[in-house]
Protein backbone atom coordinates (compact mmCIF):
# COMPACT_ATOMS: atom_id res chain seq x y z
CA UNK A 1 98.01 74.64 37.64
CA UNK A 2 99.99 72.24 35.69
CA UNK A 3 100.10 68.51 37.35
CA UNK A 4 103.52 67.70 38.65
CA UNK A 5 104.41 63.68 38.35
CA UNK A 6 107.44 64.43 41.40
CA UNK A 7 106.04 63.32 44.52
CA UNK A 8 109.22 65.05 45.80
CA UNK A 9 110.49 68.11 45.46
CA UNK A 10 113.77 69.76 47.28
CA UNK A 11 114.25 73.45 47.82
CA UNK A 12 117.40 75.11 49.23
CA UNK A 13 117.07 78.61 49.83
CA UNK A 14 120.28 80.72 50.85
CA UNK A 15 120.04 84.03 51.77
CA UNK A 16 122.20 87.05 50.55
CA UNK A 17 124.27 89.67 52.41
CA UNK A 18 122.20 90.84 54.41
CA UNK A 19 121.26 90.40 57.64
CA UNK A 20 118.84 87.43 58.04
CA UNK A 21 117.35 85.61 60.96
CA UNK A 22 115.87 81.50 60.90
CA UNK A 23 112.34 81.96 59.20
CA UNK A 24 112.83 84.78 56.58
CA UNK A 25 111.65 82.42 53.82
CA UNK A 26 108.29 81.63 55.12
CA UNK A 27 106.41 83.42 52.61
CA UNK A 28 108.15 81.71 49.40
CA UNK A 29 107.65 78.73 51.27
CA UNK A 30 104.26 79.05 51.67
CA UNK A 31 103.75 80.42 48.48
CA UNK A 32 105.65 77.06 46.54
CA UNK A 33 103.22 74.66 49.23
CA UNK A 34 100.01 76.49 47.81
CA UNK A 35 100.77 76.33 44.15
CA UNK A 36 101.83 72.59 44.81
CA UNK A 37 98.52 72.07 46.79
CA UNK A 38 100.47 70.99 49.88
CA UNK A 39 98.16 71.61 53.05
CA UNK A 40 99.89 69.77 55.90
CA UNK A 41 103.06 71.14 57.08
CA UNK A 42 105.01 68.99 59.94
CA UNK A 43 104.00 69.77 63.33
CA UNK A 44 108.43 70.45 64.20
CA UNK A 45 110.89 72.13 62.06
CA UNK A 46 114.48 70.62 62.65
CA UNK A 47 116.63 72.80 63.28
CA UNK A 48 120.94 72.40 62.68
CA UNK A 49 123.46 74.24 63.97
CA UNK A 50 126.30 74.31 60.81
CA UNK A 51 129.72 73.96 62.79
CA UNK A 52 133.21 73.92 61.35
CA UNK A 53 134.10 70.33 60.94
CA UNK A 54 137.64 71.21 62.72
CA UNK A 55 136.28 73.62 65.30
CA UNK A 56 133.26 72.79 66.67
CA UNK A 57 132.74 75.91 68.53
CA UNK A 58 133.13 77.75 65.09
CA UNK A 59 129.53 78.40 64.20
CA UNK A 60 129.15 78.93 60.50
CA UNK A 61 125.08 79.20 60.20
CA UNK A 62 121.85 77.63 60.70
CA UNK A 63 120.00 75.17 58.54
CA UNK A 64 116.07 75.20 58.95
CA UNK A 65 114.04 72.01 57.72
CA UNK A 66 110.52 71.86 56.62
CA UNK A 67 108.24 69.23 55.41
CA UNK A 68 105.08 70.10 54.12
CA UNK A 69 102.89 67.12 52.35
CA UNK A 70 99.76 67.15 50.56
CA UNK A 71 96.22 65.33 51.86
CA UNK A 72 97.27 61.83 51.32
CA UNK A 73 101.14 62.31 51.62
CA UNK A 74 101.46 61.44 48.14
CA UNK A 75 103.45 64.51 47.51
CA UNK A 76 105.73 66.55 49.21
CA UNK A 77 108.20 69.54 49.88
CA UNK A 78 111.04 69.74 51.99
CA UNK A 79 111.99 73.21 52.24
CA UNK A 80 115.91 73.57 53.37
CA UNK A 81 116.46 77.15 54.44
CA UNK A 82 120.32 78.09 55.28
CA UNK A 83 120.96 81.38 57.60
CA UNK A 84 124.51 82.28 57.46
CA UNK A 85 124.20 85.96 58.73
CA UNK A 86 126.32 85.25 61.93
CA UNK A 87 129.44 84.23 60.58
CA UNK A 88 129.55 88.69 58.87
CA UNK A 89 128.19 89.88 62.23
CA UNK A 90 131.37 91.04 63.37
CA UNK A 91 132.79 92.35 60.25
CA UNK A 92 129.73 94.10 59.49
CA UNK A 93 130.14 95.86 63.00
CA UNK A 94 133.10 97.16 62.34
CA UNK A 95 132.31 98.99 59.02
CA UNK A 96 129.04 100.40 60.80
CA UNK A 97 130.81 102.55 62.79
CA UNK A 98 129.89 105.33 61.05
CA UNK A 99 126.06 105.49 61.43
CA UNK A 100 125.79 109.05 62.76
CA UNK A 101 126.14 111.27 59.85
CA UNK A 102 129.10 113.16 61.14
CA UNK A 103 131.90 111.52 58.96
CA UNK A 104 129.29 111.32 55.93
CA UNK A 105 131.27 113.86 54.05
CA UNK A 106 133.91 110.98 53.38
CA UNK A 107 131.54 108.72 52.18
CA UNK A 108 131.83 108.17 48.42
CA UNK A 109 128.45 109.44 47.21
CA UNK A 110 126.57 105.90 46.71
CA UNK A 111 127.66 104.47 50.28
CA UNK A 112 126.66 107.78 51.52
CA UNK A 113 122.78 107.45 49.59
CA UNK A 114 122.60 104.26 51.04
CA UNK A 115 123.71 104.79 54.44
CA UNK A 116 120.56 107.43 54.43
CA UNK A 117 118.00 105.08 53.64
C-alpha cells in the first residue's frame, strides 16, 4: 500500500434507486478503513434525520456518520452514508401493483424480464 500524507479523508456515499436501508455501505466502508490501516472505529454512529427546511415533518432521508481512526489517531475516515429510499416508497408502491404475473402480458418485454427476477 501506497502511504497517504491526508490524515483526513471524507467519503459520501449515496445510494441509487433502489431500495436501501441505514448500513448498506458497511462493507465499502470497511473495505476503504483496511486499505487505510484504520483499526478503531467510534464506539456511536450519529445518526440525522434529513428534513425539508420548510416542512419539518417532510422527511427526505437519513444521513449515517462514521469515524474510524487509526492506532494513534493520526489518521482518519469519516464515512458519510446518505439513505434516501423513503422519500420513492410511495411512488414505488404504486407501480408495484402488478407483482402477480396476471397482467404480465402488457408488460413491454424488458420490464416484464425484470419483474421475473
Amino acid at each position: 500500500m501506497v502511504k497517504d500524507p491526508a490524515r483526513l479523508v471524507k467519503v459520501l456515499m449515496v445510494h441509487g434507486v433502489g431500495n436501501h436501508i441505514p448500513g448498506y455501505s458497511t462493507q465499502l466502508m470497511e473495505n476503504l478503513s483496511n486499505e487505510m490501516v484504520l483499526s478503531h472505529i467510534a464506539r456511536s454512529t450519529k445518526y440525522i434525520a434529513l428534513t425539508d427546511p420548510n416542512d419539518n415533518t417532510e422527511r427526505l432521508g437519513n444521513l449515517r456518520i462514521n469515524r474510524l481512526t487509526n492506532e494513534d489517531n493520526s489518521h482518519e475516515l469519516l464515512f458519510y452514508e446518505l439513505t434516501w429510499s423513503e422519500i420513492t416508497a410511495d411512488q414505488k408502491a404504486l407501480l408495484s401493483y402488478d407483482n402477480s404475473g396476471e397482467y404480465s402480458f402488457r408488460r413491454a418485454s424488458v420490464n416484464n424480464v425484470f419483474k421475473k427476477i
